[in-house]
N, C-alpha and C. Protein backbone atom coordinates (compact mmCIF):
# COMPACT_ATOMS: atom_id res chain seq x y z
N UNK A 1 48.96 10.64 37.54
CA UNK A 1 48.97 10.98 38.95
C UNK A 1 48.60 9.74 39.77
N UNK A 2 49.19 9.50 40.65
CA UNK A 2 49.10 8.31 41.78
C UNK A 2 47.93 8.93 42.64
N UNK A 3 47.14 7.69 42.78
CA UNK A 3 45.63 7.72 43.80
C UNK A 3 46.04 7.45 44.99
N UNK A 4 45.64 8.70 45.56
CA UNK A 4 46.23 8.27 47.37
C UNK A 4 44.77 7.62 47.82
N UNK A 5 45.05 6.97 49.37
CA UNK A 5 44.69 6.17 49.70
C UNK A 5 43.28 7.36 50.17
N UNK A 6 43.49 8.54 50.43
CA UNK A 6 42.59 9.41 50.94
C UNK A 6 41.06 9.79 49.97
N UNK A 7 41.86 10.20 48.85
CA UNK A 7 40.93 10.59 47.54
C UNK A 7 40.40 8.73 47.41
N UNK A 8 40.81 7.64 47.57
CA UNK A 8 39.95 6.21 47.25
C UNK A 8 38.82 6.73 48.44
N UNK A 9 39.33 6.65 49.57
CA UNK A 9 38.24 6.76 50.49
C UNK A 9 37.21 7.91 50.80
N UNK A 10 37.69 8.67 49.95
CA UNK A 10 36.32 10.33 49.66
C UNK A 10 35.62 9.85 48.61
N UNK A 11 36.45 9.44 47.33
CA UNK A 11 35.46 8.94 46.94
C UNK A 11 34.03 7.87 47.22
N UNK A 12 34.82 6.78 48.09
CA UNK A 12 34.30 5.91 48.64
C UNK A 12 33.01 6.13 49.10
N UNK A 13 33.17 7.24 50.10
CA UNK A 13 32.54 8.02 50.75
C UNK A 13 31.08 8.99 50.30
N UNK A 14 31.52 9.84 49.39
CA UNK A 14 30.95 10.22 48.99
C UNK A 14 29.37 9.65 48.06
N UNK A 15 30.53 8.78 47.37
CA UNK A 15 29.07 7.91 46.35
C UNK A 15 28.61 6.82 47.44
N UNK A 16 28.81 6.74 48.65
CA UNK A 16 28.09 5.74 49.77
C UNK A 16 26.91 6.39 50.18
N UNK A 17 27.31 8.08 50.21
CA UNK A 17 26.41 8.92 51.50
C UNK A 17 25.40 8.90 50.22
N UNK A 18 25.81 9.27 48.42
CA UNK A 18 24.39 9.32 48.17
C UNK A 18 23.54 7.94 47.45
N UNK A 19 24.27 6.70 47.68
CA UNK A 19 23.68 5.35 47.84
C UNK A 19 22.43 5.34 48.76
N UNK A 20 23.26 5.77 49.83
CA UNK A 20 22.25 5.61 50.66
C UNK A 20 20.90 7.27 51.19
N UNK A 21 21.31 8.06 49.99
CA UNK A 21 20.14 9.11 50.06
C UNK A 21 18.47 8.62 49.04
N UNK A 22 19.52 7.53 47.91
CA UNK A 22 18.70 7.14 47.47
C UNK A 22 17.94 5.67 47.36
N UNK A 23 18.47 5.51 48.57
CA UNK A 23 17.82 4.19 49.11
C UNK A 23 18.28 3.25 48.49
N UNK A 24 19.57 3.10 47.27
CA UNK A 24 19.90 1.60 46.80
C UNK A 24 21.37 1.26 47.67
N UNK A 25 21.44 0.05 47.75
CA UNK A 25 22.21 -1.18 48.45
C UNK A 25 23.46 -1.46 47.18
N UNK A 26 24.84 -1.01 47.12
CA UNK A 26 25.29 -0.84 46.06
C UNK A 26 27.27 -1.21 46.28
N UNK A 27 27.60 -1.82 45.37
CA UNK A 27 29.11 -1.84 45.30
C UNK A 27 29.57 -1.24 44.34
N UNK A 28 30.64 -0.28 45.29
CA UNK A 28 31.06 0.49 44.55
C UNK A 28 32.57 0.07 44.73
N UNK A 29 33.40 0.32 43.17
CA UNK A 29 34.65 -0.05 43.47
C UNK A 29 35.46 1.25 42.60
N UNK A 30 36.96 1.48 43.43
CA UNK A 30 37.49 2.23 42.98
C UNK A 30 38.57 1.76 42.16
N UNK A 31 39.06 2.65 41.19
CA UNK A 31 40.76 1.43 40.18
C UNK A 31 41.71 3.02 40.12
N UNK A 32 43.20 2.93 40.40
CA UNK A 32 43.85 3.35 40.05
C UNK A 32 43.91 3.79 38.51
N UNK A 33 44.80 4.62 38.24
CA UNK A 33 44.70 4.99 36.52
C UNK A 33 45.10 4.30 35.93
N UNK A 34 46.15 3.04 36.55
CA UNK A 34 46.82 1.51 36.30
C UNK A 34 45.81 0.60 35.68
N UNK A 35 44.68 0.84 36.50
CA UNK A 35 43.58 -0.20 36.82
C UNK A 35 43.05 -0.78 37.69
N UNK A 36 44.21 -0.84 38.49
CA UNK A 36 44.31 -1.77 39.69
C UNK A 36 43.57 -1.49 41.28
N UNK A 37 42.58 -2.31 41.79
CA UNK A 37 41.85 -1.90 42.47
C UNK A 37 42.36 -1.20 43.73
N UNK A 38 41.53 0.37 44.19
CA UNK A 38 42.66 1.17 45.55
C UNK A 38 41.41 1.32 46.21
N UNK A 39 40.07 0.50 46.22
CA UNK A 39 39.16 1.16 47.23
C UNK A 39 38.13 0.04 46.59
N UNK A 40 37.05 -0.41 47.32
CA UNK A 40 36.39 -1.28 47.42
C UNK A 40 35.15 -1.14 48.73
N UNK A 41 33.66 -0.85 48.14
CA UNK A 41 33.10 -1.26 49.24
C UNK A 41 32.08 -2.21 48.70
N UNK A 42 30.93 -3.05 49.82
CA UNK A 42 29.94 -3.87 49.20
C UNK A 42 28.86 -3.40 50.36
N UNK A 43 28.07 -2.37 50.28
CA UNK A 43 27.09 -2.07 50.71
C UNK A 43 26.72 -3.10 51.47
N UNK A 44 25.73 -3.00 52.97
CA UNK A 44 25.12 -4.01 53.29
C UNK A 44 23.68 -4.23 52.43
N UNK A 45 23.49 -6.09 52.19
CA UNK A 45 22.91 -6.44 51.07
C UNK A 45 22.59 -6.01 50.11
N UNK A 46 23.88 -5.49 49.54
CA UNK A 46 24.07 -4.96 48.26
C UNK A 46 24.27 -6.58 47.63
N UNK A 47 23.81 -6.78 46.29
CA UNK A 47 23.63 -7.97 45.66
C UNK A 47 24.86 -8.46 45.33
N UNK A 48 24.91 -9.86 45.67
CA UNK A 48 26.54 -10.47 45.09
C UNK A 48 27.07 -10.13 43.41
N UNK A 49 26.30 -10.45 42.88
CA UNK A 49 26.39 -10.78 41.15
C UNK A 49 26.97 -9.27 41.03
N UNK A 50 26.40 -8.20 41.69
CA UNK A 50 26.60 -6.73 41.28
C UNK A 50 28.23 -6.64 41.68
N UNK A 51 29.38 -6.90 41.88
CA UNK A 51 29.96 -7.22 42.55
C UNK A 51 31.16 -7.00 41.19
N UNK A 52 31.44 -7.96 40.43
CA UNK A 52 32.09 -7.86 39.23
C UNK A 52 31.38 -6.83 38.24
N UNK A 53 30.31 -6.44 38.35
CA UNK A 53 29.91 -5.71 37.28
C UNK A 53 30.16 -3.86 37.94
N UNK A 54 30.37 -3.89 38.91
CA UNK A 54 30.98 -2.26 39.55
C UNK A 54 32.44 -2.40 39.19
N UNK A 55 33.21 -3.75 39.33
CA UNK A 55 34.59 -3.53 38.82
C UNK A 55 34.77 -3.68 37.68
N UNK A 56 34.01 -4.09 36.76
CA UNK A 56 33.73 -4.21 35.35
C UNK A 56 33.68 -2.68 34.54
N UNK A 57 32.54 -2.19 35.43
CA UNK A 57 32.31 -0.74 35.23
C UNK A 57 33.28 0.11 35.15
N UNK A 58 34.05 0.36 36.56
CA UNK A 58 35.56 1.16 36.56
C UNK A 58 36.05 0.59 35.72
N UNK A 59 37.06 -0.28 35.05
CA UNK A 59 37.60 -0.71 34.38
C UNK A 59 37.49 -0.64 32.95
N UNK A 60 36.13 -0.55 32.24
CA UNK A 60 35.68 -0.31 31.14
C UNK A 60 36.09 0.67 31.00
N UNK A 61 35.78 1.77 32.03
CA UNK A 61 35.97 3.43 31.77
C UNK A 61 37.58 3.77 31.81
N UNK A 62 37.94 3.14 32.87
CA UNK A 62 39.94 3.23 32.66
C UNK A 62 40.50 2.69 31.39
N UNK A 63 39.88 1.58 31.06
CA UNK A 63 40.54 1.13 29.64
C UNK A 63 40.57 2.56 27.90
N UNK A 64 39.31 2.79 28.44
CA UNK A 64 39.03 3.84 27.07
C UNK A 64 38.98 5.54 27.57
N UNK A 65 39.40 5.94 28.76
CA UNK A 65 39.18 7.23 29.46
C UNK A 65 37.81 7.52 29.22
N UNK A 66 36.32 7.42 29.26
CA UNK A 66 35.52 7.56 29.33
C UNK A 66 34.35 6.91 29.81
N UNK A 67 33.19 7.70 30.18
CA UNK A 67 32.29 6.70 31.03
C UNK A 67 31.78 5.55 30.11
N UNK A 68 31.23 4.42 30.68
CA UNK A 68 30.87 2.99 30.83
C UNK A 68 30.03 3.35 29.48
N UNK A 69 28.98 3.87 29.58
CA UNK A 69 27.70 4.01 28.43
C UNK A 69 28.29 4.45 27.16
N UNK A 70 29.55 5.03 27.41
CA UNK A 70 29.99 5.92 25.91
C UNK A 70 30.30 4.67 25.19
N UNK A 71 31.18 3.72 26.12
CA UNK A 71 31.86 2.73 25.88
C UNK A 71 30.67 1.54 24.79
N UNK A 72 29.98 1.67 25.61
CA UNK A 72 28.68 0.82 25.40
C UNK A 72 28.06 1.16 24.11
N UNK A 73 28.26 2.40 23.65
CA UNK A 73 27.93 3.00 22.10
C UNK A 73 28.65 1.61 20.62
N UNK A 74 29.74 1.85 21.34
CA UNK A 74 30.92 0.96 20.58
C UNK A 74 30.29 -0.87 20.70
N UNK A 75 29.74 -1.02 21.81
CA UNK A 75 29.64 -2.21 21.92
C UNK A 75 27.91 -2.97 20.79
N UNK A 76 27.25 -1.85 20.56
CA UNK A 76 25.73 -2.14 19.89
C UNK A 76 26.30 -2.83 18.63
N UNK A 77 24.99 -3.48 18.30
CA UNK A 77 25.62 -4.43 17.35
C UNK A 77 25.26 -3.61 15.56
N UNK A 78 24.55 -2.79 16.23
CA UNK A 78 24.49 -1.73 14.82
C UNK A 78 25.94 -0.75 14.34
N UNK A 79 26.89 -0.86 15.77
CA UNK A 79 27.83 -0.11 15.26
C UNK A 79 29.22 -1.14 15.22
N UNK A 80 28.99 -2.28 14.62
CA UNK A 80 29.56 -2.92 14.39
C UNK A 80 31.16 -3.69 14.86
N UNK A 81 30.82 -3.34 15.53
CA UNK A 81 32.09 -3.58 16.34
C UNK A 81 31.42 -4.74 17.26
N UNK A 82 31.20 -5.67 16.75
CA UNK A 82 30.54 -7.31 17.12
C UNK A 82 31.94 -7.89 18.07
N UNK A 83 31.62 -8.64 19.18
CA UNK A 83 32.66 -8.90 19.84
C UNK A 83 33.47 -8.16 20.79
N UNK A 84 33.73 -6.85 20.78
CA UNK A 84 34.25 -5.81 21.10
C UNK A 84 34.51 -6.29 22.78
N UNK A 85 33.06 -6.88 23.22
CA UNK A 85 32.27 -6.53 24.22
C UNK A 85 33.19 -8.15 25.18
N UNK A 86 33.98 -9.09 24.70
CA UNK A 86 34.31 -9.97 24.89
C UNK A 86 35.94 -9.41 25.47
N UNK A 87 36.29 -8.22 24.95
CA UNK A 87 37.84 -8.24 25.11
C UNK A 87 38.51 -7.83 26.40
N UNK A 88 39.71 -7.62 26.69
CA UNK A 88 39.97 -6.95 28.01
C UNK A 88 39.54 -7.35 29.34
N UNK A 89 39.11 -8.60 28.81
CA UNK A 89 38.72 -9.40 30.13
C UNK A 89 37.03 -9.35 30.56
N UNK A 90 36.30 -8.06 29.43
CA UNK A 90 35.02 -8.31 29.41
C UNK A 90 34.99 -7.14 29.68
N UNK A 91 34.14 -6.44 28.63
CA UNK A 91 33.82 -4.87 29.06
C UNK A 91 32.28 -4.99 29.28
N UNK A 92 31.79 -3.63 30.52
CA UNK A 92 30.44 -3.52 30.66
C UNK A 92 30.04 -1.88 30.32
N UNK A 93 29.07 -1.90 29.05
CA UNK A 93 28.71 -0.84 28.49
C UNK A 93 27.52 0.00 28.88
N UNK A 94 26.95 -0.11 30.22
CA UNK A 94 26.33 0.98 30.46
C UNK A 94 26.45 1.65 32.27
N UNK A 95 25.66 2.46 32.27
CA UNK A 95 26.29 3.71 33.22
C UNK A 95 26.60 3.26 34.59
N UNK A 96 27.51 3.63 34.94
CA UNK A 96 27.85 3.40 36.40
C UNK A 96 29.41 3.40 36.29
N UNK A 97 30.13 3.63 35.16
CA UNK A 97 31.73 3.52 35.58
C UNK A 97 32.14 5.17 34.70
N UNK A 98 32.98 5.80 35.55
CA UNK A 98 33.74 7.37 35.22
C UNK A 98 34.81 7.53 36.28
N UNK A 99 35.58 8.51 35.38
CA UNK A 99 36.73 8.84 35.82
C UNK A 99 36.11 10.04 37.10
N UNK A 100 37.25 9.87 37.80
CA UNK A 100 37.41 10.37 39.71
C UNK A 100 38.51 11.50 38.70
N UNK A 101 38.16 12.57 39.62
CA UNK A 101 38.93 13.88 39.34
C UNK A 101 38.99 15.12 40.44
N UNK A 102 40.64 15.19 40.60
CA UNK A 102 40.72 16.16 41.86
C UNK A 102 41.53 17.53 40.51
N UNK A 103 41.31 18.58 41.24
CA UNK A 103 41.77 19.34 40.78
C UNK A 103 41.80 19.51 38.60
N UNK A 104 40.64 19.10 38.31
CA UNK A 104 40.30 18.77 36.98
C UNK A 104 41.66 17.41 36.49
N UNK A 105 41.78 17.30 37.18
CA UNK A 105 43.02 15.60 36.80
C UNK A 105 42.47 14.28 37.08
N UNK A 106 42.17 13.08 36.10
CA UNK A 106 41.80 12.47 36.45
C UNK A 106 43.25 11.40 37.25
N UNK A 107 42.23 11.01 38.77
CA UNK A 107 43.15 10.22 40.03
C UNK A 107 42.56 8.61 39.79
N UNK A 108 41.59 8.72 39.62
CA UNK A 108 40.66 7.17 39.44
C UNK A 108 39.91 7.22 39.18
N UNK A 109 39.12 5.74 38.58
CA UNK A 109 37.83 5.43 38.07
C UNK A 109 37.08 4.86 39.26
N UNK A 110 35.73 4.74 38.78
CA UNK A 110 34.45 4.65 39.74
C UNK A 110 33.73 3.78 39.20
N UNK A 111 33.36 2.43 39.90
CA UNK A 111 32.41 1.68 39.12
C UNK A 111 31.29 1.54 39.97
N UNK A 112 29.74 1.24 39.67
CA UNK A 112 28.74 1.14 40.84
C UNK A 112 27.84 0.65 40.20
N UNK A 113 27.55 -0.31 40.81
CA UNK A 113 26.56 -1.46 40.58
C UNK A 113 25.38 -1.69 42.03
N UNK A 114 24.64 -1.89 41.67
CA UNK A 114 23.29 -2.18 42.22
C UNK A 114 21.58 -1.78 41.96
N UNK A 115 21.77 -0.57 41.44
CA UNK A 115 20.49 -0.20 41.39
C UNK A 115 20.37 0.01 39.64
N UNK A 116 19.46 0.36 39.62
CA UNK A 116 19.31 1.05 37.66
C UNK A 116 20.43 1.25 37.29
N UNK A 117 20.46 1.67 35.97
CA UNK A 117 21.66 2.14 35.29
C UNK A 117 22.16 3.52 35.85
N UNK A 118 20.60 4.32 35.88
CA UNK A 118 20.30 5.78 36.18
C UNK A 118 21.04 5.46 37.52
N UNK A 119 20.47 5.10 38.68
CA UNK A 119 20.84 5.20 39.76
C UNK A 119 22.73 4.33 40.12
N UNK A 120 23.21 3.88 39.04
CA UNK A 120 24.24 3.76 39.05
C UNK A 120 24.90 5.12 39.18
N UNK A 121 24.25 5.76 38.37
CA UNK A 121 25.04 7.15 37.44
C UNK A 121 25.44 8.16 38.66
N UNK A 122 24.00 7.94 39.27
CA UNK A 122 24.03 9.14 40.31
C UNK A 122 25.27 9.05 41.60
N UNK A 123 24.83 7.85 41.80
CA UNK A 123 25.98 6.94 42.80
C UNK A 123 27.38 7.68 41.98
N UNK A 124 27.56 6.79 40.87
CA UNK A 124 29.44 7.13 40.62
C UNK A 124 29.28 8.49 40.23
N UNK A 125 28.42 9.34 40.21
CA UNK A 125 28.58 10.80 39.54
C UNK A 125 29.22 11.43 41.44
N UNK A 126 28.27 10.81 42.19
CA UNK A 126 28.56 11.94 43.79
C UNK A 126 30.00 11.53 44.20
N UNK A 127 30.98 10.65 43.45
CA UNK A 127 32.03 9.98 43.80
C UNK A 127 33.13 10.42 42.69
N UNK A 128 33.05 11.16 41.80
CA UNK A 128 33.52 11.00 40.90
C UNK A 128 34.57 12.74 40.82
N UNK A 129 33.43 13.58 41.57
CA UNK A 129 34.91 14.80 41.92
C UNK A 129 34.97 15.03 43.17
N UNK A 130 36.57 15.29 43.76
CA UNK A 130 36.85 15.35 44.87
C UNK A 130 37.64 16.76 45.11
């Protein structure tokens, strides 16, 4: 299913209003089911560096259909899959990237960077159904 420009910006929206319920400063980025970025915000003084690691996030989760941390299971060095973590242009294995879903279909991924991992979660979780 093609991500309209509306569902990027509810999502957008949504994981902004509860960024800012929980007081973190945060970029959140949205990716088509392609990959390809359809929504983009950067909180005011939300941290630069956090910046690639919210599009890192979506992207991890679009590459394997699942959230960032599952991904991140695969990446420990006890489960052997050494390197893993280098491919695809660089995957990031913990919470803040999941699939966006209207009508139980996933439309796009959600990446969010700035605060904890936890407070990633919460962020791309209030963004993540529309």
């Amino acid at each position: 299913m093609e991500t309209t420009q509306k569902q990027a910006a509810q999502a957008l929206n949504q994981a902004t209003e509860k960024a800012r319920q929980i007081g973190v400063n945060a970029n959140i980025a949205i990716l088509d089911t392609a990959g390809y970025l359809k929504g983009f915000l950067r909180m005011d003084n939300a941290f630069l560096g956090s910046i690639d690691i919210a599009l890192g996030k979506a992207r991890t989760a679009m590459l394997f259909r699942m959230n960032s941390e599952a991904v991140g299971e695969f990446l420990r060095p006890e489960a052997r899959a050494y390197g893993m973590v280098s491919t695809s242009g660089g995957l990031v294995g913990f919470k803040g990237g999941m699939s966006v879903k209207a009508a139980g279909e996933i439309v796009a991924y959600i990446g969010v960077s700035g605060g904890s991992p936890d407070q990633d979660f919460d962020i791309a979780t209030a963004g993540s159904v529309l």
